[in-house]
Protein backbone atom coordinates (compact mmCIF):
# COMPACT_ATOMS: atom_id res chain seq x y z
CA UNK A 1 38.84 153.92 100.90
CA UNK A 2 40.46 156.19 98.33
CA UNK A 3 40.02 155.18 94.79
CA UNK A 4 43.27 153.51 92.54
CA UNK A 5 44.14 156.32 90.47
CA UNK A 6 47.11 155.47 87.93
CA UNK A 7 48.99 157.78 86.04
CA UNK A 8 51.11 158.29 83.31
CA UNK A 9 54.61 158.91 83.80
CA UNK A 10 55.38 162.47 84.37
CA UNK A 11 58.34 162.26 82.12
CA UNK A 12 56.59 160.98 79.17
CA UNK A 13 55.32 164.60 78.61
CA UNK A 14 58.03 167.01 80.35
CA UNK A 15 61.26 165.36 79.10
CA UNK A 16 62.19 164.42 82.42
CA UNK A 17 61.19 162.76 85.76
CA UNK A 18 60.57 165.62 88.72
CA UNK A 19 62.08 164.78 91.67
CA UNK A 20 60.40 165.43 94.53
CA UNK A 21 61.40 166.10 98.41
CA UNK A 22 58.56 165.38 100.87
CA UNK A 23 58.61 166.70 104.60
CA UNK A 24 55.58 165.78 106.67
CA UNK A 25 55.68 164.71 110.23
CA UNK A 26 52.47 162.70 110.52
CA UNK A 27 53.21 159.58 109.21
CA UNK A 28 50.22 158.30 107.79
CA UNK A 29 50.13 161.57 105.11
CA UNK A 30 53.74 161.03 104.49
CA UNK A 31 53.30 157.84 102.74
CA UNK A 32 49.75 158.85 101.38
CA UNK A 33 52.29 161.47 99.65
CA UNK A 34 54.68 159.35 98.84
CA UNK A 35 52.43 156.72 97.39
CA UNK A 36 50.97 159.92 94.90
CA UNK A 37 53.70 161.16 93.76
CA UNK A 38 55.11 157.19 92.73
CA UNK A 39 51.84 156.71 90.89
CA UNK A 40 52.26 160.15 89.23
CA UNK A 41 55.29 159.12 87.76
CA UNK A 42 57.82 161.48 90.13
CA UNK A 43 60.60 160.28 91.42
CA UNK A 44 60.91 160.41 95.20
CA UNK A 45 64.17 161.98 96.28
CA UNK A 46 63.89 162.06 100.31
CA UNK A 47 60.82 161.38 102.17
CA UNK A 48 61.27 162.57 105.93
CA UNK A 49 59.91 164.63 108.79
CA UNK A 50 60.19 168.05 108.65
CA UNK A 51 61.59 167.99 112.13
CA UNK A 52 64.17 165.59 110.82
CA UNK A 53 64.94 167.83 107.54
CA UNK A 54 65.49 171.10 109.83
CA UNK A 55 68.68 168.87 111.78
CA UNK A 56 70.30 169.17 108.20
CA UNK A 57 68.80 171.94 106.29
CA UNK A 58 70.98 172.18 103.61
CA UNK A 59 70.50 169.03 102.27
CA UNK A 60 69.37 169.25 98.54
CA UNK A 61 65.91 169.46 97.43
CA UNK A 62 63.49 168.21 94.60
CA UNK A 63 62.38 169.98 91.31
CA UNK A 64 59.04 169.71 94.02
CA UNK A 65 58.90 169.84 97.51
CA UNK A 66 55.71 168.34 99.12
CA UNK A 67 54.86 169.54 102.54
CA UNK A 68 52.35 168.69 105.14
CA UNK A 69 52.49 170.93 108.36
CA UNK A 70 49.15 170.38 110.54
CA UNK A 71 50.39 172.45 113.76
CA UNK A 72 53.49 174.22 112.76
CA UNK A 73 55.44 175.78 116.30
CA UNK A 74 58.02 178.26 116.03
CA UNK A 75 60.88 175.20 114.43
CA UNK A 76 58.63 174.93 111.81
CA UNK A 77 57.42 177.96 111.05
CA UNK A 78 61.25 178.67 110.65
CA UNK A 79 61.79 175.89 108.32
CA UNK A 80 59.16 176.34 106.45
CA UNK A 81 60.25 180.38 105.34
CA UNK A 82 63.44 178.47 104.85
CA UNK A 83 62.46 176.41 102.51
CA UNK A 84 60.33 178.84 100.99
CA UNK A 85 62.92 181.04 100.78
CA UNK A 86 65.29 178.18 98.59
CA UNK A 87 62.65 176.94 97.20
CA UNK A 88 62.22 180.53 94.78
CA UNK A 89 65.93 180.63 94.40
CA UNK A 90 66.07 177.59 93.01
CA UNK A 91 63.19 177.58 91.10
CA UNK A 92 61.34 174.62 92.00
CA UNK A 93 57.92 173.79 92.91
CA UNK A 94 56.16 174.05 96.55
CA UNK A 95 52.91 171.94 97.59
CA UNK A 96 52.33 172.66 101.20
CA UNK A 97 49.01 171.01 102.86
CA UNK A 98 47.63 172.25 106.30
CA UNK A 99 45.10 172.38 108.71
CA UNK A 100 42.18 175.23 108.88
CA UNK A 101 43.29 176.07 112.44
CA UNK A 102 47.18 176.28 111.40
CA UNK A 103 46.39 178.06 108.10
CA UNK A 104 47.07 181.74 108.76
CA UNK A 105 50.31 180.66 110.25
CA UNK A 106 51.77 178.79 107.36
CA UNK A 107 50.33 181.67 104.90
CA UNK A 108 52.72 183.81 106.64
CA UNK A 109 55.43 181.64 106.55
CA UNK A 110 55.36 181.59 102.36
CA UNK A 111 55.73 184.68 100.95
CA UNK A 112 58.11 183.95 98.12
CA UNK A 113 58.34 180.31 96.67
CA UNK A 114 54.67 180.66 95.09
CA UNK A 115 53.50 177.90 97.14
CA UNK A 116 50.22 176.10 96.52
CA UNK A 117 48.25 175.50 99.62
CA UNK A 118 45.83 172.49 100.33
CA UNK A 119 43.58 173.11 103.27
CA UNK A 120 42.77 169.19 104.31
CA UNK A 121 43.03 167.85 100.78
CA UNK A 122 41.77 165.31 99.51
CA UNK A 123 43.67 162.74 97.23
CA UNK A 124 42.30 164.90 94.53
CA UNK A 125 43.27 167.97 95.38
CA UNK A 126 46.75 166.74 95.64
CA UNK A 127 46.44 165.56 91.61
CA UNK A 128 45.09 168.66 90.73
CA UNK A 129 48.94 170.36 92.48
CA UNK A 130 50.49 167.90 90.74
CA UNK A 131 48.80 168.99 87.26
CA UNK A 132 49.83 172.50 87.97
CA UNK A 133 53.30 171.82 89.16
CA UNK A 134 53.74 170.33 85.50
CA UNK A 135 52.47 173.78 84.20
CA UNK A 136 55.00 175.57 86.27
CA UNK A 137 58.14 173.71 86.43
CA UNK A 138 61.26 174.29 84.34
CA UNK A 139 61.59 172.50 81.36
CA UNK A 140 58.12 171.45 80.92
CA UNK A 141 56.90 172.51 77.17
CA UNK A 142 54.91 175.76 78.36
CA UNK A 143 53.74 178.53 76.95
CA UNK A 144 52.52 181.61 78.37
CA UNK A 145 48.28 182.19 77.77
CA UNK A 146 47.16 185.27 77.12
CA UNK A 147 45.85 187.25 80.65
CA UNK A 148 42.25 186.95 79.45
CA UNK A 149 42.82 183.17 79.56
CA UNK A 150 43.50 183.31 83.31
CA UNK A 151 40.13 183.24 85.11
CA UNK A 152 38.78 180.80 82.45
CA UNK A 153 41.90 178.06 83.59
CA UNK A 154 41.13 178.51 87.32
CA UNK A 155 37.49 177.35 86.80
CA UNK A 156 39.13 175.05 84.92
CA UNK A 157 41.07 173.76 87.62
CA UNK A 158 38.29 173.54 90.01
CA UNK A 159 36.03 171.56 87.96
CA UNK A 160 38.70 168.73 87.84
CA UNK A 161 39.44 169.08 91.51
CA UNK A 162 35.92 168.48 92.05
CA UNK A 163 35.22 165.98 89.32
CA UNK A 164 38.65 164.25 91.19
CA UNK A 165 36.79 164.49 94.32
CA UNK A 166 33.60 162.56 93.07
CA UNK A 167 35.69 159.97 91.46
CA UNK A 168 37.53 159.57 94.73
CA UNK A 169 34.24 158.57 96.44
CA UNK A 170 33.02 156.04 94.00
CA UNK A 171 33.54 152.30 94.20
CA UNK A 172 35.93 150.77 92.60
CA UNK A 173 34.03 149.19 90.09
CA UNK A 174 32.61 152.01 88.73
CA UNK A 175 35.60 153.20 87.61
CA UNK A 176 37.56 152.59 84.21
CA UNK A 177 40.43 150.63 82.95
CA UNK A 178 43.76 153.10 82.53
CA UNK A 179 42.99 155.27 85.68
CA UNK A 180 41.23 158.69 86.48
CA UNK A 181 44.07 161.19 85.03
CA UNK A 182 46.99 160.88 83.34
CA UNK A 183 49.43 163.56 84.71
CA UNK A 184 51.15 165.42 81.36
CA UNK A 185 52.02 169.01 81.07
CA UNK A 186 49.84 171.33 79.69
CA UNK A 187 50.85 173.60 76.52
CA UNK A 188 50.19 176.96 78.01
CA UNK A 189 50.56 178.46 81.79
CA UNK A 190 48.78 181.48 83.51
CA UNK A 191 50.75 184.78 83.49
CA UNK A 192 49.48 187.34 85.80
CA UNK A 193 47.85 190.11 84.24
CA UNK A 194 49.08 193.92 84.72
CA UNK A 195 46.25 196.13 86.75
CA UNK A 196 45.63 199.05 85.87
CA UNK A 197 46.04 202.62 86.60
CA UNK A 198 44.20 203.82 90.05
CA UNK A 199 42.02 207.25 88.88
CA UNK A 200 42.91 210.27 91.72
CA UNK A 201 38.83 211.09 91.38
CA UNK A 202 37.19 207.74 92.46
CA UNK A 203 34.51 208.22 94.67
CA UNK A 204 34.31 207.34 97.83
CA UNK A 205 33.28 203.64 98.90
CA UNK A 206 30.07 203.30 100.66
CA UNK A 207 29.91 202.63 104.39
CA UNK A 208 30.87 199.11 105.72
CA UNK A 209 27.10 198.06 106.89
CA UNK A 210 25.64 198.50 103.15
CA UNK A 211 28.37 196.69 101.61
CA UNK A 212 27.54 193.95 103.93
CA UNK A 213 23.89 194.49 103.17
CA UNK A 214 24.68 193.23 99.58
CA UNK A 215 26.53 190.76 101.01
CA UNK A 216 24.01 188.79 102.83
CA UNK A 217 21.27 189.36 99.55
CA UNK A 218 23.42 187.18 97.72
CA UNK A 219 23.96 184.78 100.72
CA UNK A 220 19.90 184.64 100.87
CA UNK A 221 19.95 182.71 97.93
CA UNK A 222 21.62 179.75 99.31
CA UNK A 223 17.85 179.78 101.57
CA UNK A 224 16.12 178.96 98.13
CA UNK A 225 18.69 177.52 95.51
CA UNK A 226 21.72 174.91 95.60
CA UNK A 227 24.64 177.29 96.48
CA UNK A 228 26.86 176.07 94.06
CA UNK A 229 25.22 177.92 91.38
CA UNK A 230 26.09 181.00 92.81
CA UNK A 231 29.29 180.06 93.49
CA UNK A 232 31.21 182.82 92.26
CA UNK A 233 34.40 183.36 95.08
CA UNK A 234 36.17 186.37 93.11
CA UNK A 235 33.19 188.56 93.61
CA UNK A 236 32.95 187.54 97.41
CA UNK A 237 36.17 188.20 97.97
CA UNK A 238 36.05 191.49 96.44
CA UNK A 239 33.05 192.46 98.46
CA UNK A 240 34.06 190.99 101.89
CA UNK A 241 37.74 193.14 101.60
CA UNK A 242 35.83 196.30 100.66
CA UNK A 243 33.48 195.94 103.43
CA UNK A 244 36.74 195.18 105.54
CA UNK A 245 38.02 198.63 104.06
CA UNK A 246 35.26 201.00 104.65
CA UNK A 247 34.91 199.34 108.03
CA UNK A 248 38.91 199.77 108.57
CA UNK A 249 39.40 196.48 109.41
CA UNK A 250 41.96 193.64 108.86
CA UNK A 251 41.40 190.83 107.32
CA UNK A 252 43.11 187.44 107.92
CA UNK A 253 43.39 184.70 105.09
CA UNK A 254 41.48 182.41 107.14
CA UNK A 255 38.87 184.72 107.14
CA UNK A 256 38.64 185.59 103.48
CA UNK A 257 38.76 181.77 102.69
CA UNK A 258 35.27 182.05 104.72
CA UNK A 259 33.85 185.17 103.14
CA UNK A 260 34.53 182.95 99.47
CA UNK A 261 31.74 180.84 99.93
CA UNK A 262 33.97 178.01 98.87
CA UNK A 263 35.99 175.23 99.68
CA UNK A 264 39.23 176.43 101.60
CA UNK A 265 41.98 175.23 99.39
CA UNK A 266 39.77 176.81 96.34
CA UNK A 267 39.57 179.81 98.28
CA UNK A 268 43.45 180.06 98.74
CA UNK A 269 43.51 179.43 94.98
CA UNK A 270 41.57 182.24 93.99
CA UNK A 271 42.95 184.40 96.68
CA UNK A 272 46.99 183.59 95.26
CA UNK A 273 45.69 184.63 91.60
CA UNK A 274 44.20 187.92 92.68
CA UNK A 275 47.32 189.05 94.60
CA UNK A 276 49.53 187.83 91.74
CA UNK A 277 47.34 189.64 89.07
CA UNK A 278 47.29 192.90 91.61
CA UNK A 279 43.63 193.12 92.81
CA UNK A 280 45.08 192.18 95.87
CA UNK A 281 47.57 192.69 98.02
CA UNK A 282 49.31 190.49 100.87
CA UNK A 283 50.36 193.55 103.78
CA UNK A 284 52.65 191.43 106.52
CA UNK A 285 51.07 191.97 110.43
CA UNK A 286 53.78 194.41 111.90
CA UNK A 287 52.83 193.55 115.37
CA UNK A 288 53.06 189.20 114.96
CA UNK A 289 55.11 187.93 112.33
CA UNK A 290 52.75 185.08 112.22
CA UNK A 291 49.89 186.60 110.37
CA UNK A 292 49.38 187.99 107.05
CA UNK A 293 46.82 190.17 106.35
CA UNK A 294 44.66 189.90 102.65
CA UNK A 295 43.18 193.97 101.64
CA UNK A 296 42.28 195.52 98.60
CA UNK A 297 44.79 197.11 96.31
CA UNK A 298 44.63 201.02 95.87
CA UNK A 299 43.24 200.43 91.90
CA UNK A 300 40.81 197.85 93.31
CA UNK A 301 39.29 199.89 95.69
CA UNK A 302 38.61 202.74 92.78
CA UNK A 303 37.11 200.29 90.63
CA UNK A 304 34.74 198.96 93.21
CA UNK A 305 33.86 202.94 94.47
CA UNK A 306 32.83 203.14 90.87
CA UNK A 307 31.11 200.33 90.60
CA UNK A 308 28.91 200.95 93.79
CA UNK A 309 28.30 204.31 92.72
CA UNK A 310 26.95 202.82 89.14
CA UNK A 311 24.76 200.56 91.07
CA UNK A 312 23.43 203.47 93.52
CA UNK A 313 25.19 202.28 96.44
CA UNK A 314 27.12 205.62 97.69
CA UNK A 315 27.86 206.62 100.90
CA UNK A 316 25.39 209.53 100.78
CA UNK A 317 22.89 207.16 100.44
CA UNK A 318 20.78 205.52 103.39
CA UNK A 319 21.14 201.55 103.86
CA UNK A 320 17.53 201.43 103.81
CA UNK A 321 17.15 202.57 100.12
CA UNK A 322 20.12 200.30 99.68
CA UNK A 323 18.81 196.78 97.00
């Protein structure tokens, strides 16, 4: 049983109430959706099927459109680029929830609206979108934070997501008067930051199997220690796509979601901001436009040459003197 969060009006703090378009073809989630965004204070513009959206695609959509695609096939892989596709014209706002299986597929299929994806979310995850749509959407009182500020509001974000998850799971008396959050936008959004300048004499990286030989020290700890205070999904990531690199191999988003040692949809999260910021970079499959490979960008891989050879890890070195 999910727990009664209320909300205050998303107007009260924005100016204005969002409207918001939700496609999902199971009907249980679509009115799960539509029963969030009423409590959040949106105001719910058309709540269909996607199947039944694509018969009339240009109908208009919502300051946010809410999606939930389990198993796209081909239809809706097509509608959901389209919508992508108006959805960063317009300027609007894109939630889009999946399934772990259908994941890579839908990742390909958004490659412009600056969608958030929810792997399996959980009602809290879904307030957590809704708290950065507000951050996000035109008109809300934002201002832009200053690039150091941008790893510091991601943690940020995934403390409440999992603070929204615990408060999901207790009973209902345990809970106080006024409801869990109260949806308002925030003062300041995250900018992506400009990388910087690739060096022509990096060294080399160091072969695939002793990156990976780092890579399962730090998964040791999990043997001795609560994982989660390890949890640190930037560094995985880095480490898993330069392994993937020296190794010359591709790397799928599903895969990288793994290699973060985190929650999917936290994953994705982390995964978005790196690409946006220009660690990473998002290289389209030219043999199946379904998949979308995740590698390292050209100044990423310099910076983590150089910071394997600082550490002694170089590929003139053996794996066993590897630490």
């Amino acid at each position: 049983m999910q727990a009664d969060f209320s909300y205050e009006p998303a107007g009260k703090a924005a100016g204005f109430q969002l409207s918001v378009t939700i496609l999902a073809d199971r009907a249980d989630m679509r009115e799960d959706m539509r029963e969030d965004v009423l409590e959040a204070g949106f105001r719910v513009r058309s709540c269909i099927s996607l199947a039944d959206y694509a018969e009339g695609q240009d109908g208009p959509l919502g300051d946010l459109v809410l999606i939930d695609c389990a198993l796209p096939d081909a239809a809706a892989m097509a509608t959901l680029s389209r919508i992508d596709s108006r959805v960063e014209k317009a300027g609007a706002q894109l939630i889009v929830s999946t399934t772990m299986i259908a994941l890579d597929t839908v990742f390909a299929c958004l490659a412009f609206g600056g969608a958030q994806i929810l792997v399996e979310p959980t009602r809290g995850e879904r307030i957590v979108a809704f708290g950065q749509v507000l951050a996000l959407v035109p008109g809300s009182r934002v201002r832009e934070l200053a690039a150091d500020d941008r790893a510091m509001l991601l943690r940020l974000t995934e403390q409440v997501g999992s603070l929204a998850h615990r408060l999901e799971n207790l009973p209902s008396g345990r809970r106080g008067g006024g409801g869990a959050f109260a949806l308002e936008a925030p003062v300041q959004a995250w900018t992506p930051q400009e990388p910087g300048a690739a060096s022509s004499n990096a060294p080399p990286l160091p072969d695939g199997e002793s990156i990976r030989a780092l890579i399962r020290h730090r998964q040791a700890r999990a043997r001795f220690f609560d994982g989660a205070l390890f949890a640190d999904p930037a560094w995985d990531i880095l480490l898993d796509l330069a392994a993937a690199k020296a190794e010359r191999r591709k790397v799928s988003v599903t895969s990288l979601c793994i290699a973060a040692n985190v929650p999917a949809t936290t994953g994705l999260r982390w995964i978005g901001q790196m690409v946006d910021s220009g660690l990473l970079l998002r290289i389209a499959d030219p043999a199946d436009k379904r998949r979308v490979h995740i590698a390292l960008a050209d100044e990423t891989v310099d910076a983590m040459a150089r910071y394997f050879s600082e550490i002694g890890v170089r590929a003139d070195v053996p794996l066993r003197q590897v630490v």
